[in-house]
N, C-alpha and C. Protein backbone atom coordinates (compact mmCIF):
# COMPACT_ATOMS: atom_id res chain seq x y z
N UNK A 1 -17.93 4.50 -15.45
CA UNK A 1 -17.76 4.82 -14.05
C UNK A 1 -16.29 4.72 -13.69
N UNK A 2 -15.47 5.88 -12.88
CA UNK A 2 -14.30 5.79 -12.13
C UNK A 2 -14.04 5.55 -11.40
N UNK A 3 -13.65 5.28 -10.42
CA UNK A 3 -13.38 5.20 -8.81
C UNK A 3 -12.63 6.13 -8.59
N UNK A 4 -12.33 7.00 -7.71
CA UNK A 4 -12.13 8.21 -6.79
C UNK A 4 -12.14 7.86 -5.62
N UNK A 5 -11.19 8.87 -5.14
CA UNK A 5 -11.16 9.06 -3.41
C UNK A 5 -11.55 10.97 -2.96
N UNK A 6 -11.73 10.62 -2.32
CA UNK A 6 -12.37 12.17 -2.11
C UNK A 6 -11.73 12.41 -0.14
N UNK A 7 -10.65 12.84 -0.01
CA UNK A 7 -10.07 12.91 1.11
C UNK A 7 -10.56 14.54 1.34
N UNK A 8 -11.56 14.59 2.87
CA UNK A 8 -11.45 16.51 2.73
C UNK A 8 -11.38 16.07 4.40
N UNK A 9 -10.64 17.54 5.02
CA UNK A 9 -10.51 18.33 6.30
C UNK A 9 -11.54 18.90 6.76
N UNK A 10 -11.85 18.82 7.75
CA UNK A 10 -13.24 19.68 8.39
C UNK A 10 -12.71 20.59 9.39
N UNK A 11 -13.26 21.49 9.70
CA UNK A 11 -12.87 22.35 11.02
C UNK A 11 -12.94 21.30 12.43
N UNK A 12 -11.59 21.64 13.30
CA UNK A 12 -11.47 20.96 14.95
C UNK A 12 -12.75 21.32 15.26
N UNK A 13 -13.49 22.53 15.33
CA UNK A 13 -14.43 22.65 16.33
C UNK A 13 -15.66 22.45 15.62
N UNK A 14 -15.91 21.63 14.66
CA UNK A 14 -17.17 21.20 14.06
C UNK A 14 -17.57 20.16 15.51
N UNK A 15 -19.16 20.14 15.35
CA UNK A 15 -19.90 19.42 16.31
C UNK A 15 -19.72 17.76 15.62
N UNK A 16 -19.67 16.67 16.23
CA UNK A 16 -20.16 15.57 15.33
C UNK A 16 -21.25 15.45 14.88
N UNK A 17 -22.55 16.06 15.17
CA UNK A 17 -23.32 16.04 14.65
C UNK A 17 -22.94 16.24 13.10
N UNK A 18 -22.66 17.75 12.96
CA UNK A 18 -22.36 18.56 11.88
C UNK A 18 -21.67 17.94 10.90
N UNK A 19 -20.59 16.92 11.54
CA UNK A 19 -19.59 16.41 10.29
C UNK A 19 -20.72 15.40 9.95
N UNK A 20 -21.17 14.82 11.09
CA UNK A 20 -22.04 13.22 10.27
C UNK A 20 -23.02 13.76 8.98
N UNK A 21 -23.58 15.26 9.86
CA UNK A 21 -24.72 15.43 9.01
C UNK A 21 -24.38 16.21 7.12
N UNK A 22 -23.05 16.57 7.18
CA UNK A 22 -22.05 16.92 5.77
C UNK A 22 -21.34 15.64 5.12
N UNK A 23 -21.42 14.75 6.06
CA UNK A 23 -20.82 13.57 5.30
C UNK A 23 -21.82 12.99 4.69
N UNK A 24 -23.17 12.88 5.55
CA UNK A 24 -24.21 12.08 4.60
C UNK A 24 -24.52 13.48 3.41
N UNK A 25 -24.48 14.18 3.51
CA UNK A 25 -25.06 15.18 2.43
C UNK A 25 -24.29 14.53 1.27
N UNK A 26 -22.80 14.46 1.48
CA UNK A 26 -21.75 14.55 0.24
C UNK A 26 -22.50 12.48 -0.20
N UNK A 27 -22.53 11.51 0.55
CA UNK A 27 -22.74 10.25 0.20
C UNK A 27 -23.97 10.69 -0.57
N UNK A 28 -25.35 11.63 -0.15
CA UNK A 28 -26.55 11.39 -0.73
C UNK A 28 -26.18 12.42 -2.45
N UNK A 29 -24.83 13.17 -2.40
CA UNK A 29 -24.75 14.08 -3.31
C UNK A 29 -24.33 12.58 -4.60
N UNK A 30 -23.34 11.87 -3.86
CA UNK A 30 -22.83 10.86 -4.52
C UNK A 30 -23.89 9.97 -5.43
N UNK A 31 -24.57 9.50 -4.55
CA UNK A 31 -25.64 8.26 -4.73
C UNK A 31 -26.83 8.73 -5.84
N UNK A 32 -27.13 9.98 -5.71
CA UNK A 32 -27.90 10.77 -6.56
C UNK A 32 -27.83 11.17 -7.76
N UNK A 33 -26.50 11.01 -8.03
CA UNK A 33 -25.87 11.29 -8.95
C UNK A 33 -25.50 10.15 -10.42
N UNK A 34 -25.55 8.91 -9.52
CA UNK A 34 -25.76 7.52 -10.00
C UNK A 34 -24.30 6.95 -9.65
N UNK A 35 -23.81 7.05 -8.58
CA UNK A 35 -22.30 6.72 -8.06
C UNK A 35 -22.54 5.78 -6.93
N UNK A 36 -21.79 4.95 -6.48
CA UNK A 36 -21.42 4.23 -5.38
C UNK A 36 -20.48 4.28 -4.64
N UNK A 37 -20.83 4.06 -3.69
CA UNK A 37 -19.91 4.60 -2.77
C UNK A 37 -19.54 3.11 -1.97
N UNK A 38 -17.82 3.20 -1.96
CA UNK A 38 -17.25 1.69 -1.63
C UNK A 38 -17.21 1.85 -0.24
N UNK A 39 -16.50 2.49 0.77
CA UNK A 39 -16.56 2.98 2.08
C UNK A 39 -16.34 4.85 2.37
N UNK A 40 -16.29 4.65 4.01
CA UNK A 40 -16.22 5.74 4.13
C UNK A 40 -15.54 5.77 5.09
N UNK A 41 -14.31 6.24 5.70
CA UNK A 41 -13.53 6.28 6.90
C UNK A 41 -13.48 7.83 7.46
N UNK A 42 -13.74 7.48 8.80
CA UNK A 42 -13.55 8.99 9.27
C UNK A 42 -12.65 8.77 10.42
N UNK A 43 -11.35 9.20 9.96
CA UNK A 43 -10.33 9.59 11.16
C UNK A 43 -10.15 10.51 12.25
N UNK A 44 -10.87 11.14 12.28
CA UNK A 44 -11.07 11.64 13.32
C UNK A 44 -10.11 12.87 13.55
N UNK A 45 -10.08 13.22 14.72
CA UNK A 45 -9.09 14.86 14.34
C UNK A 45 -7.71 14.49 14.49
N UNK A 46 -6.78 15.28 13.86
CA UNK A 46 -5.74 15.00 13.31
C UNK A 46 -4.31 16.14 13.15
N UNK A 47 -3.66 15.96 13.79
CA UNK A 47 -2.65 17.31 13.63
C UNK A 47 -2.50 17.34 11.85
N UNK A 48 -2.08 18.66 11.59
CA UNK A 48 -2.32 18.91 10.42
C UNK A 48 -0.36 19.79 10.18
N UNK A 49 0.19 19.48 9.07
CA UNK A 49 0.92 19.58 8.50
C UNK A 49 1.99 21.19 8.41
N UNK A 50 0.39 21.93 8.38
CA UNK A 50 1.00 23.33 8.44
C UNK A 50 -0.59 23.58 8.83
N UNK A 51 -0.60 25.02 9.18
CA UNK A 51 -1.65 26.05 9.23
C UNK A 51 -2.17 25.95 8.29
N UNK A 52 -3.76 25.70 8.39
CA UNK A 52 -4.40 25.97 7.01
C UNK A 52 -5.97 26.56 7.41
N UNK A 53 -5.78 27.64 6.81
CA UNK A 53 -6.66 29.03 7.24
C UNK A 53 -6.79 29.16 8.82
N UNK A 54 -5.62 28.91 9.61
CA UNK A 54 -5.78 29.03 11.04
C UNK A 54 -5.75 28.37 11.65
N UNK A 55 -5.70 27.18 11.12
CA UNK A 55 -6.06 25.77 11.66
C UNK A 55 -4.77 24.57 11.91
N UNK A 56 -4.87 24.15 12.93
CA UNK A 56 -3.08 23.55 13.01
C UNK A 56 -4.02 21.60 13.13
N UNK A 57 -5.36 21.41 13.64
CA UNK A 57 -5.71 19.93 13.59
C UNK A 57 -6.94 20.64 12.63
N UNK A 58 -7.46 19.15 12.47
CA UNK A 58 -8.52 18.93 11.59
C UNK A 58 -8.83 17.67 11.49
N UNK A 59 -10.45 17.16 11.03
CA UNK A 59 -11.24 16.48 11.27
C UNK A 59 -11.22 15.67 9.79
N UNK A 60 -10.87 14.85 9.86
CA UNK A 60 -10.36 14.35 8.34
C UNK A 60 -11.44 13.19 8.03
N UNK A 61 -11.91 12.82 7.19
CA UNK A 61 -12.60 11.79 6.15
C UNK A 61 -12.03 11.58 4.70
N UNK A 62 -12.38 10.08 4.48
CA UNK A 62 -11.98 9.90 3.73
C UNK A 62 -12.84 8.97 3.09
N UNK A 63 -13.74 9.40 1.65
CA UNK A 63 -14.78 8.30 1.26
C UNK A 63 -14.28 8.08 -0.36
N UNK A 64 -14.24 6.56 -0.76
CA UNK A 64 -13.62 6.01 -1.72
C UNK A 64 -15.15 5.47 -2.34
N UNK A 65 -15.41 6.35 -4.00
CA UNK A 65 -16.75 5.69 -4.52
C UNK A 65 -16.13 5.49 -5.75
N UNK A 66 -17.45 5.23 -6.64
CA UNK A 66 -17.24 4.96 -8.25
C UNK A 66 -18.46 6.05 -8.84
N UNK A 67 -17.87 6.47 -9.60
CA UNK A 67 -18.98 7.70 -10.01
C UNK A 67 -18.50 8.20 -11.39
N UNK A 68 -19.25 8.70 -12.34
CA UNK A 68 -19.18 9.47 -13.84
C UNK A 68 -18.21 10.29 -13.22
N UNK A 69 -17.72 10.40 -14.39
CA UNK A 69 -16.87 12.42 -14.10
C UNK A 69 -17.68 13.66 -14.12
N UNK A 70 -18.28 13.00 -14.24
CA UNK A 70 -19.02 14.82 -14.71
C UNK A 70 -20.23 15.57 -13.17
N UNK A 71 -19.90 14.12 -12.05
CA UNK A 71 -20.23 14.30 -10.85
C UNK A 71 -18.79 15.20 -10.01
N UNK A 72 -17.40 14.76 -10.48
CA UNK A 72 -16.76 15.20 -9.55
C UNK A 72 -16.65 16.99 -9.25
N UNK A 73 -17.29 17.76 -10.88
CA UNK A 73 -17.02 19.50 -10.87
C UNK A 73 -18.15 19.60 -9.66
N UNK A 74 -19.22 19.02 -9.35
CA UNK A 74 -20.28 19.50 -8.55
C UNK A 74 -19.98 19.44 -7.28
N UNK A 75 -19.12 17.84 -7.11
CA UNK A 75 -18.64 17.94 -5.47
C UNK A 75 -17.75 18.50 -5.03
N UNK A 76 -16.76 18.94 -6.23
CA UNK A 76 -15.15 20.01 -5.31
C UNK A 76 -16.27 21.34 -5.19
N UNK A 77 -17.01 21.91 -6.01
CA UNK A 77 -18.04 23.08 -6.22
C UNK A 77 -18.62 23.12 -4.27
N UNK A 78 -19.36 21.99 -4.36
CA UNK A 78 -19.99 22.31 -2.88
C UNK A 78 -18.95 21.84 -1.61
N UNK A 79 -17.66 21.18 -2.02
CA UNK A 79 -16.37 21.52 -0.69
C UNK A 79 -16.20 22.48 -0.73
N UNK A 80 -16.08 23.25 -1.83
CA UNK A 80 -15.27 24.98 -2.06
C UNK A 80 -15.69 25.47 -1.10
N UNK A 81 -17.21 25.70 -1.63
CA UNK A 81 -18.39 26.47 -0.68
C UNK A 81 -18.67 26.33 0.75
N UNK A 82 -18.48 24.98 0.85
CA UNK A 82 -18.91 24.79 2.55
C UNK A 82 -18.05 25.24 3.76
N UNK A 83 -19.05 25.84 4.21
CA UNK A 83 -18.09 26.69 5.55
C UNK A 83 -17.23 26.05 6.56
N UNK A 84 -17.57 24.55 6.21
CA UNK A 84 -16.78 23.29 7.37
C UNK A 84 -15.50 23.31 7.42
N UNK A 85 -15.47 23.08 5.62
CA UNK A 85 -14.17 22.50 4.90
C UNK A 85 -13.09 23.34 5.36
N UNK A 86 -12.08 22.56 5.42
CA UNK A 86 -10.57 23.68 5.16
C UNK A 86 -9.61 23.19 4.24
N UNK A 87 -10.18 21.97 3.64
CA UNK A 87 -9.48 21.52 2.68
C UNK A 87 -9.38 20.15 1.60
N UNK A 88 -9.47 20.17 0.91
CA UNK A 88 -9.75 18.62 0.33
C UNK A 88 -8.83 18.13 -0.98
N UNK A 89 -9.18 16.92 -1.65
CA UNK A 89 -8.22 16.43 -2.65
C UNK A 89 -9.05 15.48 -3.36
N UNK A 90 -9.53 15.64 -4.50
CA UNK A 90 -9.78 14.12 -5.06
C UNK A 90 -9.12 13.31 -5.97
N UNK A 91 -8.65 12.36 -5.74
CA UNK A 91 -8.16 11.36 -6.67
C UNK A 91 -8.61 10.20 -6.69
N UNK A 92 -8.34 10.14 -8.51
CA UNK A 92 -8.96 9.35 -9.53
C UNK A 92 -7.51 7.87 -9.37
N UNK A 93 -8.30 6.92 -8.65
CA UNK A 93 -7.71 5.44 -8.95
C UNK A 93 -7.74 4.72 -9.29
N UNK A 94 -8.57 4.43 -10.03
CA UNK A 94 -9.03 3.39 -11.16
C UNK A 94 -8.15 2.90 -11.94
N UNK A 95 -7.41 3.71 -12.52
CA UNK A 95 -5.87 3.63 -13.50
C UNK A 95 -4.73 2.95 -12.62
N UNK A 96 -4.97 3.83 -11.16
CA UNK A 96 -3.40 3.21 -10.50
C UNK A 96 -4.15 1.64 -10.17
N UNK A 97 -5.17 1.60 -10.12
CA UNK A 97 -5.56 -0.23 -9.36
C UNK A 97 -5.04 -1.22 -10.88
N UNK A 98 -6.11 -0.21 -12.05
CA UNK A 98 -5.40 -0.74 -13.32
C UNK A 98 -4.30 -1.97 -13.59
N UNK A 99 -3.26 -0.83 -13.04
CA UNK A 99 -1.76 -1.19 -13.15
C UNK A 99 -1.66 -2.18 -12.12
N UNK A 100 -1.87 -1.66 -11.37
CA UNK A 100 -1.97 -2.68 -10.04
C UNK A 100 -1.95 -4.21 -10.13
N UNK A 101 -3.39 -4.64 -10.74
CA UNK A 101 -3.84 -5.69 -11.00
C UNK A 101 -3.00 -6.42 -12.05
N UNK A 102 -2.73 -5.61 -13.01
CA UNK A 102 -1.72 -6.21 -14.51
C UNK A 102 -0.92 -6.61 -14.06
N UNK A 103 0.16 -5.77 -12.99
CA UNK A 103 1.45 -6.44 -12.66
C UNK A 103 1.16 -7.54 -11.88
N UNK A 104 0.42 -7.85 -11.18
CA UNK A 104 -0.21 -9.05 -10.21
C UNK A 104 0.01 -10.26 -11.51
N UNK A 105 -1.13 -9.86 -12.11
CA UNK A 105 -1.16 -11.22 -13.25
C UNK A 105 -0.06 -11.37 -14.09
N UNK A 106 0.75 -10.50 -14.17
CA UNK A 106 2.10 -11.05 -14.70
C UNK A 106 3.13 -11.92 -13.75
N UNK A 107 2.80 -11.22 -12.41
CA UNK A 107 3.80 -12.21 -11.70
C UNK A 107 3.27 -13.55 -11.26
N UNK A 108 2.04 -13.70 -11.37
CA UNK A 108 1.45 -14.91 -11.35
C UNK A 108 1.63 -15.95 -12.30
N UNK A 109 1.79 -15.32 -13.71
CA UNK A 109 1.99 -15.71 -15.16
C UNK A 109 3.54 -16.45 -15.01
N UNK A 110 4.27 -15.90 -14.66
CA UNK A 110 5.83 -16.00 -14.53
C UNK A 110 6.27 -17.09 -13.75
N UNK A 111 4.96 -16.98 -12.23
CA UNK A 111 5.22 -17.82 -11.11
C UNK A 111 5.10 -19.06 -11.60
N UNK A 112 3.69 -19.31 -12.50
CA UNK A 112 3.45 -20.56 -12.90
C UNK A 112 4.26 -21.54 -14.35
N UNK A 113 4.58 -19.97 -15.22
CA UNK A 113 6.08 -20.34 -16.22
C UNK A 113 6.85 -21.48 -15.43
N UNK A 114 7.58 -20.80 -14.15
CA UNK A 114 8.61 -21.15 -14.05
C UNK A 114 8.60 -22.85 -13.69
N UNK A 115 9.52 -23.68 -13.81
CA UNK A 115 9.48 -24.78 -12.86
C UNK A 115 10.00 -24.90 -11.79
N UNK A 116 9.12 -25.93 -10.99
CA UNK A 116 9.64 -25.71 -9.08
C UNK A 116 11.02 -25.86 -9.18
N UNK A 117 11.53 -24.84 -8.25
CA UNK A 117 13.03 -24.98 -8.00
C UNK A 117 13.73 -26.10 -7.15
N UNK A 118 14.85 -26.75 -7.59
CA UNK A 118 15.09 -27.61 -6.67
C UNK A 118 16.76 -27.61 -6.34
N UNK A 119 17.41 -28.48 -5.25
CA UNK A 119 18.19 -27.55 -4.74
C UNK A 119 19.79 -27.62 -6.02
N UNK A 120 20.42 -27.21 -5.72
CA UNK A 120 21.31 -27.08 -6.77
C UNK A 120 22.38 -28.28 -5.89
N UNK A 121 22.74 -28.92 -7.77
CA UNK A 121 23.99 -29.63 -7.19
C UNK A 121 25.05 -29.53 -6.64
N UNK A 122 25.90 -30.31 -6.23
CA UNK A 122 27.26 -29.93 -5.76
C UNK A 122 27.73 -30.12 -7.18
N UNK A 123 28.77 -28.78 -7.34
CA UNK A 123 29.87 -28.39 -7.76
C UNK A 123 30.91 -29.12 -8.24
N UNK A 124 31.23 -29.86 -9.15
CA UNK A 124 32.60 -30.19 -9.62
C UNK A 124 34.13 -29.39 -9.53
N UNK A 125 35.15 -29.61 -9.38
CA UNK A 125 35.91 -29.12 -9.78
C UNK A 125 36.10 -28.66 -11.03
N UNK A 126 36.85 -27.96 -11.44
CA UNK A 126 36.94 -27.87 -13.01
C UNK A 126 38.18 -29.05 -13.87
N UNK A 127 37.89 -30.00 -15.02
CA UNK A 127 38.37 -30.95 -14.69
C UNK A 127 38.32 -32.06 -14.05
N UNK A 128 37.28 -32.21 -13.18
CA UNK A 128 37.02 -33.42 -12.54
C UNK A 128 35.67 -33.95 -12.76
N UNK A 129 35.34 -35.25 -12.37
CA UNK A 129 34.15 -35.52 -12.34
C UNK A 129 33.68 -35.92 -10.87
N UNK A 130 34.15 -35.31 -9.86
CA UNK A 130 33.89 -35.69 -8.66
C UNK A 130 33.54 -34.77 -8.23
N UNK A 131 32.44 -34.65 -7.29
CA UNK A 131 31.98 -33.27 -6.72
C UNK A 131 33.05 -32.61 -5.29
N UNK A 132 32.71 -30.92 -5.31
CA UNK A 132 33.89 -30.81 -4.81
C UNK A 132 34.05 -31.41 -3.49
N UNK A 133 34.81 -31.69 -2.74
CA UNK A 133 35.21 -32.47 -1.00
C UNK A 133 35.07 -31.07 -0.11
N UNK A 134 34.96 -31.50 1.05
CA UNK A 134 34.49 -30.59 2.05
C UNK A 134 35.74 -29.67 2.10
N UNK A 135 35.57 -28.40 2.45
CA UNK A 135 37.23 -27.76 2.79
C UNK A 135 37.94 -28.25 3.43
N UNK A 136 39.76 -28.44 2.97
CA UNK A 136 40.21 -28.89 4.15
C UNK A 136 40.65 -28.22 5.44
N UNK A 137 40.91 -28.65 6.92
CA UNK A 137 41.29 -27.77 7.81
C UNK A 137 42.05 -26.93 7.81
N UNK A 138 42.03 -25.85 8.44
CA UNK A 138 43.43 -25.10 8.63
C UNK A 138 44.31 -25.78 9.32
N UNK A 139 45.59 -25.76 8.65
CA UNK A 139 47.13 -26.17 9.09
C UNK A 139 47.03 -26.23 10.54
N UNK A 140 47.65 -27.16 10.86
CA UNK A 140 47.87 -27.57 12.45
C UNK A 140 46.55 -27.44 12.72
N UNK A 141 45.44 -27.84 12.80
CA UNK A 141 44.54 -28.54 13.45
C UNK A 141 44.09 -30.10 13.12
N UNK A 142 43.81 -30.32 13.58
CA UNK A 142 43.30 -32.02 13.62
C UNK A 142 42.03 -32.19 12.46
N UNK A 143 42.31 -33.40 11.17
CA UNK A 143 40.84 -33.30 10.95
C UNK A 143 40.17 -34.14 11.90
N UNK A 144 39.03 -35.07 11.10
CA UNK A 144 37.60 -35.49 11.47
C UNK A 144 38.21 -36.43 11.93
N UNK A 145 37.77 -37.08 13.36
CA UNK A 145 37.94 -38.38 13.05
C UNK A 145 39.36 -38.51 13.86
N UNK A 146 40.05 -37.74 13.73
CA UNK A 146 41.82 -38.12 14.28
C UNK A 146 41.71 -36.97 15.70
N UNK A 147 42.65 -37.20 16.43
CA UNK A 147 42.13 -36.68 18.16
C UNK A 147 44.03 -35.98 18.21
N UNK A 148 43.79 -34.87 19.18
CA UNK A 148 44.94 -34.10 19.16
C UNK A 148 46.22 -35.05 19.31
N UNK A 149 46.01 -36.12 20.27
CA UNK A 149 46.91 -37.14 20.49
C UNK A 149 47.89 -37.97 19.63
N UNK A 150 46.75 -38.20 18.67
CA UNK A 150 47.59 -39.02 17.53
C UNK A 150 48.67 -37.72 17.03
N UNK A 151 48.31 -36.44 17.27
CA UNK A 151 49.57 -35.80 16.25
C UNK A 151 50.88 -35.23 17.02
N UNK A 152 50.60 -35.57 18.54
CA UNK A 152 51.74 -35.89 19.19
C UNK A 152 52.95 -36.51 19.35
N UNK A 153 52.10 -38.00 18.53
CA UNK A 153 53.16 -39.09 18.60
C UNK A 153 54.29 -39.35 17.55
């Protein structure tokens, strides 16, 4: 079994009836077939990209199942055909989650490699064994501790 997405366009002026009643067709085409179906989102109408057969919005769905391959020639077959459609796409994700998941467990792998970080020491000079001292002030100002007064006197 694969997982697939099956993204198709419906005509603006389909009834809702009509889309509900083509969407369950395509789930019962699915289910029949021996596939599952993970969800089903329907976005609703949608400006569309360019003209496509006349059409500037469209009624978009989008249902994500797991199904044989040898189900998907039957369902682009009856999008082709159906007078609703104006357009569709299916892709196969199983491979991209694949990857997905691997790189997850590697960075998990890595996370737990590593040891907790902690903060870094102060700095030596080079040559010294004393860590380095705070910067000193810029010329003619007062440091810490001593008040403009004393450098009056």
């Amino acid at each position: 079994m694969r997982i697939y997405e099956e993204l198709f366009v419906l005509k603006p002026d389909a009834a809702d009836e009509d889309v509900d009643t083509f969407v369950q067709g395509i789930e019962e085409l699915i289910r029949s077939n021996g596939g599952t179906i993970e969800k089903t989102d329907k976005w609703g109408k949608r400006r569309l990209a360019y003209d496509v057969r006349g059409y500037g919005d469209g009624i978009y769905v989008l249902i994500v199942f797991a199904a044989p391959n040898t189900l998907i020639r039957e369902l682009e077959r009856r999008l082709r055909v159906a007078d609703v459609v104006i357009k569709y796409i299916t892709v196969r994700v199983d491979e991209e989650r694949k990857r997905l998941a691997k790189k997850q467990r590697m960075r998990e792998r890595r996370a737990q490699s590593k040891p907790p970080s902690a903060p870094a020491p102060a700095r030596a000079f080079p040559g010294t064994e004393e860590p380095a001292a705070v910067a000193a002030p810029a010329p003619g100002r007062p440091q810490e501790g001593e008040s403009e007064a004393s450098e009056e006197a």
